[in-house]
N, C-alpha and C. Protein backbone atom coordinates (compact mmCIF):
# COMPACT_ATOMS: atom_id res chain seq x y z
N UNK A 1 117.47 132.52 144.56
CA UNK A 1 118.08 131.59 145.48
C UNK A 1 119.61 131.70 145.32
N UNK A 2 120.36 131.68 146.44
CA UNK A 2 121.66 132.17 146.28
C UNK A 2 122.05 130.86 146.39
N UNK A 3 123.97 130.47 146.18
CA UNK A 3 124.57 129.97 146.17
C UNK A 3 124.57 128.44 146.85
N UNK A 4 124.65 129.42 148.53
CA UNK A 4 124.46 128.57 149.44
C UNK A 4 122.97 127.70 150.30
N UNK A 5 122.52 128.50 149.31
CA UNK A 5 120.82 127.81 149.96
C UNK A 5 121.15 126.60 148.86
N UNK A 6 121.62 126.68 147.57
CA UNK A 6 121.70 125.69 146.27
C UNK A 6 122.05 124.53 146.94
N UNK A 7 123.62 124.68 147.40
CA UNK A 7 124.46 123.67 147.96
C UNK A 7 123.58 122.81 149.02
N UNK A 8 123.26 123.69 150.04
CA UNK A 8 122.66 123.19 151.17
C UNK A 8 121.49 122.04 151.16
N UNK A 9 120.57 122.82 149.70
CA UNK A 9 119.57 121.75 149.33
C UNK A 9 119.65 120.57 148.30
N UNK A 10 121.02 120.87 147.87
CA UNK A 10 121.22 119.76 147.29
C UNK A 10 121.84 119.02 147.98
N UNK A 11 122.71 119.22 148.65
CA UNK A 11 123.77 118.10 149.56
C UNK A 11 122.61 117.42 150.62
N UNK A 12 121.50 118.25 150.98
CA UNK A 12 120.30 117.68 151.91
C UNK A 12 119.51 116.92 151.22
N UNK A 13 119.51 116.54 149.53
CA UNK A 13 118.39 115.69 148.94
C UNK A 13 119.26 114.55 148.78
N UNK A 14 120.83 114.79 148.28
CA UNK A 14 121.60 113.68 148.25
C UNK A 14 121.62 112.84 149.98
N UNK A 15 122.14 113.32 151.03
CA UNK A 15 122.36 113.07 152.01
C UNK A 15 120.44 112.64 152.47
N UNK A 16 119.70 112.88 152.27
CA UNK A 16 118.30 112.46 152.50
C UNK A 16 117.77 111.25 152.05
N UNK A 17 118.31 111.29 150.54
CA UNK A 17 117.44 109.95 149.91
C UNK A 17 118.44 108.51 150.53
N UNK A 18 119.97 109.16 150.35
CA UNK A 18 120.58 108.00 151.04
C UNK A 18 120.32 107.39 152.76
N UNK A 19 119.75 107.96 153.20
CA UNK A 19 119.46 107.98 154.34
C UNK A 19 117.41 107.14 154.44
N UNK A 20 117.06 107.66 153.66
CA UNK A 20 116.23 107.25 153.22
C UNK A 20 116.03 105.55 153.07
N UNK A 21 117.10 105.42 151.93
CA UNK A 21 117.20 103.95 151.36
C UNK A 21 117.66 103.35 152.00
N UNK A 22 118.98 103.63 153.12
CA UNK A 22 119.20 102.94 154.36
C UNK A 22 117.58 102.22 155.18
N UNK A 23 117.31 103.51 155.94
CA UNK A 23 116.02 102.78 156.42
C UNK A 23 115.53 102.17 156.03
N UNK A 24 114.67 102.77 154.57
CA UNK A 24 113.93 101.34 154.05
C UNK A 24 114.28 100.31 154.10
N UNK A 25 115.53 100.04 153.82
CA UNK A 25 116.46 98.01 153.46
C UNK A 25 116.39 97.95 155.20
N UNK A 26 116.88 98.36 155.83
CA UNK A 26 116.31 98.16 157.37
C UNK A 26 114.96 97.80 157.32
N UNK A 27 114.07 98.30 156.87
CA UNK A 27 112.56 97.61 157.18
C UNK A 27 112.60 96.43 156.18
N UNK A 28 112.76 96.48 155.27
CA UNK A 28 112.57 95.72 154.01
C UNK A 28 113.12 94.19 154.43
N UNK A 29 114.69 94.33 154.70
CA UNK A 29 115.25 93.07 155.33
C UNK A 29 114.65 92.52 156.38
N UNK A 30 114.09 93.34 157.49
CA UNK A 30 113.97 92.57 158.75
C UNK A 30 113.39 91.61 158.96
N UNK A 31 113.98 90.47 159.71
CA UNK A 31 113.45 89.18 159.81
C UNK A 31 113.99 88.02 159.11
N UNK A 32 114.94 88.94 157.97
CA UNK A 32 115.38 88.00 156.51
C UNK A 32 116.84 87.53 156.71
N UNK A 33 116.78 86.28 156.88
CA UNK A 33 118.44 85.80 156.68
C UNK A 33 119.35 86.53 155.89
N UNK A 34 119.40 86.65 154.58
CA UNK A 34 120.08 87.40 153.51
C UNK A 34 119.41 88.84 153.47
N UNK A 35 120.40 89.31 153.71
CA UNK A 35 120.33 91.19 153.70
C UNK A 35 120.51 91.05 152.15
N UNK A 36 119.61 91.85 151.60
CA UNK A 36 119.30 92.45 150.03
C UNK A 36 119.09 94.09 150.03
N UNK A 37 119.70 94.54 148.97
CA UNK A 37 119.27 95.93 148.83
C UNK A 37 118.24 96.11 147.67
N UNK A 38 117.61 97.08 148.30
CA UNK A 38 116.52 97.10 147.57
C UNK A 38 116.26 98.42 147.25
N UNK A 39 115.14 98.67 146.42
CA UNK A 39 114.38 100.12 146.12
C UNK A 39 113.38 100.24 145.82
N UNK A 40 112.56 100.79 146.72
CA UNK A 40 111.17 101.37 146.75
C UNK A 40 110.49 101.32 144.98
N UNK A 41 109.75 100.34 144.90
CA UNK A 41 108.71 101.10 143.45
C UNK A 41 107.36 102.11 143.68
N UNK A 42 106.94 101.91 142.25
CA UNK A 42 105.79 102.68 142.16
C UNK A 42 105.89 103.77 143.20
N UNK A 43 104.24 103.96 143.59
CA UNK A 43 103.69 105.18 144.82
C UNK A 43 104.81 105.02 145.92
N UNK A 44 105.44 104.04 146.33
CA UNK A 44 106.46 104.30 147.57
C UNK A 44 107.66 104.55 147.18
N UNK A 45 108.13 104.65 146.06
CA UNK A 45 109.52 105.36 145.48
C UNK A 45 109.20 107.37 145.43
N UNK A 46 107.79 107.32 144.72
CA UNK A 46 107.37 108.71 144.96
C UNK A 46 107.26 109.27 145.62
N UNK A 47 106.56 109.07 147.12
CA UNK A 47 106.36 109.07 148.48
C UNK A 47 107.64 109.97 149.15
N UNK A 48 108.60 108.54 148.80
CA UNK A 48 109.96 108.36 149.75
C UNK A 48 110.25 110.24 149.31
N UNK A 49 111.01 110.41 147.81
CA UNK A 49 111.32 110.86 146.82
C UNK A 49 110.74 112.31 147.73
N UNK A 50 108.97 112.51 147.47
CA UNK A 50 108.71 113.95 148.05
C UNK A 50 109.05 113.92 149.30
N UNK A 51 108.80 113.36 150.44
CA UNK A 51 109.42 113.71 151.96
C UNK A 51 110.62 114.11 151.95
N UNK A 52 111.65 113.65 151.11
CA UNK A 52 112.69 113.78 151.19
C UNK A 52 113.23 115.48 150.52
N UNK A 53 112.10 115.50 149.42
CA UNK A 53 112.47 117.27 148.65
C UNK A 53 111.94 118.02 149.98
N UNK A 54 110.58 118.02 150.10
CA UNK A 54 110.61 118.84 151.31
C UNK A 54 111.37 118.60 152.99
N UNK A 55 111.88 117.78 152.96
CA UNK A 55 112.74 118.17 154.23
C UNK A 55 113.72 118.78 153.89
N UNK A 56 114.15 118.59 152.72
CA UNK A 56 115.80 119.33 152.04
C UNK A 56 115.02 120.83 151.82
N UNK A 57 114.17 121.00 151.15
CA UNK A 57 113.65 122.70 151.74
C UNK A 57 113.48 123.08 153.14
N UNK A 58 112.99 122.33 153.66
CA UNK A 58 113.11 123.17 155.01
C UNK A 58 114.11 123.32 155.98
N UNK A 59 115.16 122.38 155.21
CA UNK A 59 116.11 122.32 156.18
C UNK A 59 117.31 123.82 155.58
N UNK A 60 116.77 123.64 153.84
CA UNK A 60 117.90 124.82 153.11
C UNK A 60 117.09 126.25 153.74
N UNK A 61 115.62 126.54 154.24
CA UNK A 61 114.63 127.67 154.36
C UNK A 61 115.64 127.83 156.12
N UNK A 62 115.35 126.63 156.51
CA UNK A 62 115.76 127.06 158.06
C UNK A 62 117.56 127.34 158.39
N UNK A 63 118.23 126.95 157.71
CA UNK A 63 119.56 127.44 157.33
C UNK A 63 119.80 128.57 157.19
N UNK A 64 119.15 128.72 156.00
CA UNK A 64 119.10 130.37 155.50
C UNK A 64 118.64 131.78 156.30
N UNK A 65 117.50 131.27 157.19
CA UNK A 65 116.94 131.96 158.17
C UNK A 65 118.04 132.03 159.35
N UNK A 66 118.53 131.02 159.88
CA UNK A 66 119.30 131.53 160.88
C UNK A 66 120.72 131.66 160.09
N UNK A 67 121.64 131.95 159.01
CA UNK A 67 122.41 132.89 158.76
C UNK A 67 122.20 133.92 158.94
N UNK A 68 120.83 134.30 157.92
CA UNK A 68 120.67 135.59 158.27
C UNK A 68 120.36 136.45 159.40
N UNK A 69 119.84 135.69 160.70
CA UNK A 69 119.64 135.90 161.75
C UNK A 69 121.15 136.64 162.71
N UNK A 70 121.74 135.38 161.93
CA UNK A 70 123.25 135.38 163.03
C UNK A 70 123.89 136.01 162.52
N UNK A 71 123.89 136.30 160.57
CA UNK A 71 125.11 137.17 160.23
C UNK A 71 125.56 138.27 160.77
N UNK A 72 124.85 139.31 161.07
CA UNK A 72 125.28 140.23 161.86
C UNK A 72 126.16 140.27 163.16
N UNK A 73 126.05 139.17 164.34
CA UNK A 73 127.05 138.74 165.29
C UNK A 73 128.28 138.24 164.52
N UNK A 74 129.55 138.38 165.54
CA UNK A 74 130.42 137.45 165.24
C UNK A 74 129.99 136.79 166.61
N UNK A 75 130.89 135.29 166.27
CA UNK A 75 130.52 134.33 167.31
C UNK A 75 132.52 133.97 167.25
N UNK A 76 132.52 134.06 168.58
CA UNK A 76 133.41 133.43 169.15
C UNK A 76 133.47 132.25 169.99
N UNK A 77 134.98 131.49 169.76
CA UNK A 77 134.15 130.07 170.76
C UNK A 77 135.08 130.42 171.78
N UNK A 78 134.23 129.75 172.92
CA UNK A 78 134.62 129.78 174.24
C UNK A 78 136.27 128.91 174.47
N UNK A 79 136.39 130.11 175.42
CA UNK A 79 137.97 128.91 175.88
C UNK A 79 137.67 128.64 177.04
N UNK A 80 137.92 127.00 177.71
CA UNK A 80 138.04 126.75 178.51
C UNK A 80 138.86 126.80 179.30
């Protein structure tokens, strides 16, 4: 695993779980006068935890796939 697949899947598990724990306190609060933050236990901390590794793989697998797809083009951007 090279460099940038590393980065990609780690900045996607950090950027995932936080995204993650957002929603949940969105479900968790709703309805509730006082907004509390919270965190998933037991089986739904685990849960959360794997969805979140595998989307950060597939998102570092599908990255990687279209570099390598595109490396060969250069891409220029359009002028309007």
């Amino acid at each position: 695993m090279d460099n940038t697949t590393l980065i990609i899947t780690g900045a996607g598990l950090i950027v995932g779980f936080a995204e993650a724990m957002i929603y949940y306190n969105i479900g968790a609060n709703k309805g509730k006068e006082n907004f509390q933050i919270q965190t998933p236990k037991g089986t739904e901390l685990l849960e959360t935890v794997g969805i979140v590794i595998v989307t950060s793989l597939a998102t570092a697998a599908l990255s990687n796939m279209l570099e390598k797809k595109f490396s060969n083009k250069i891409v220029t951007p359009a002028i309007a």
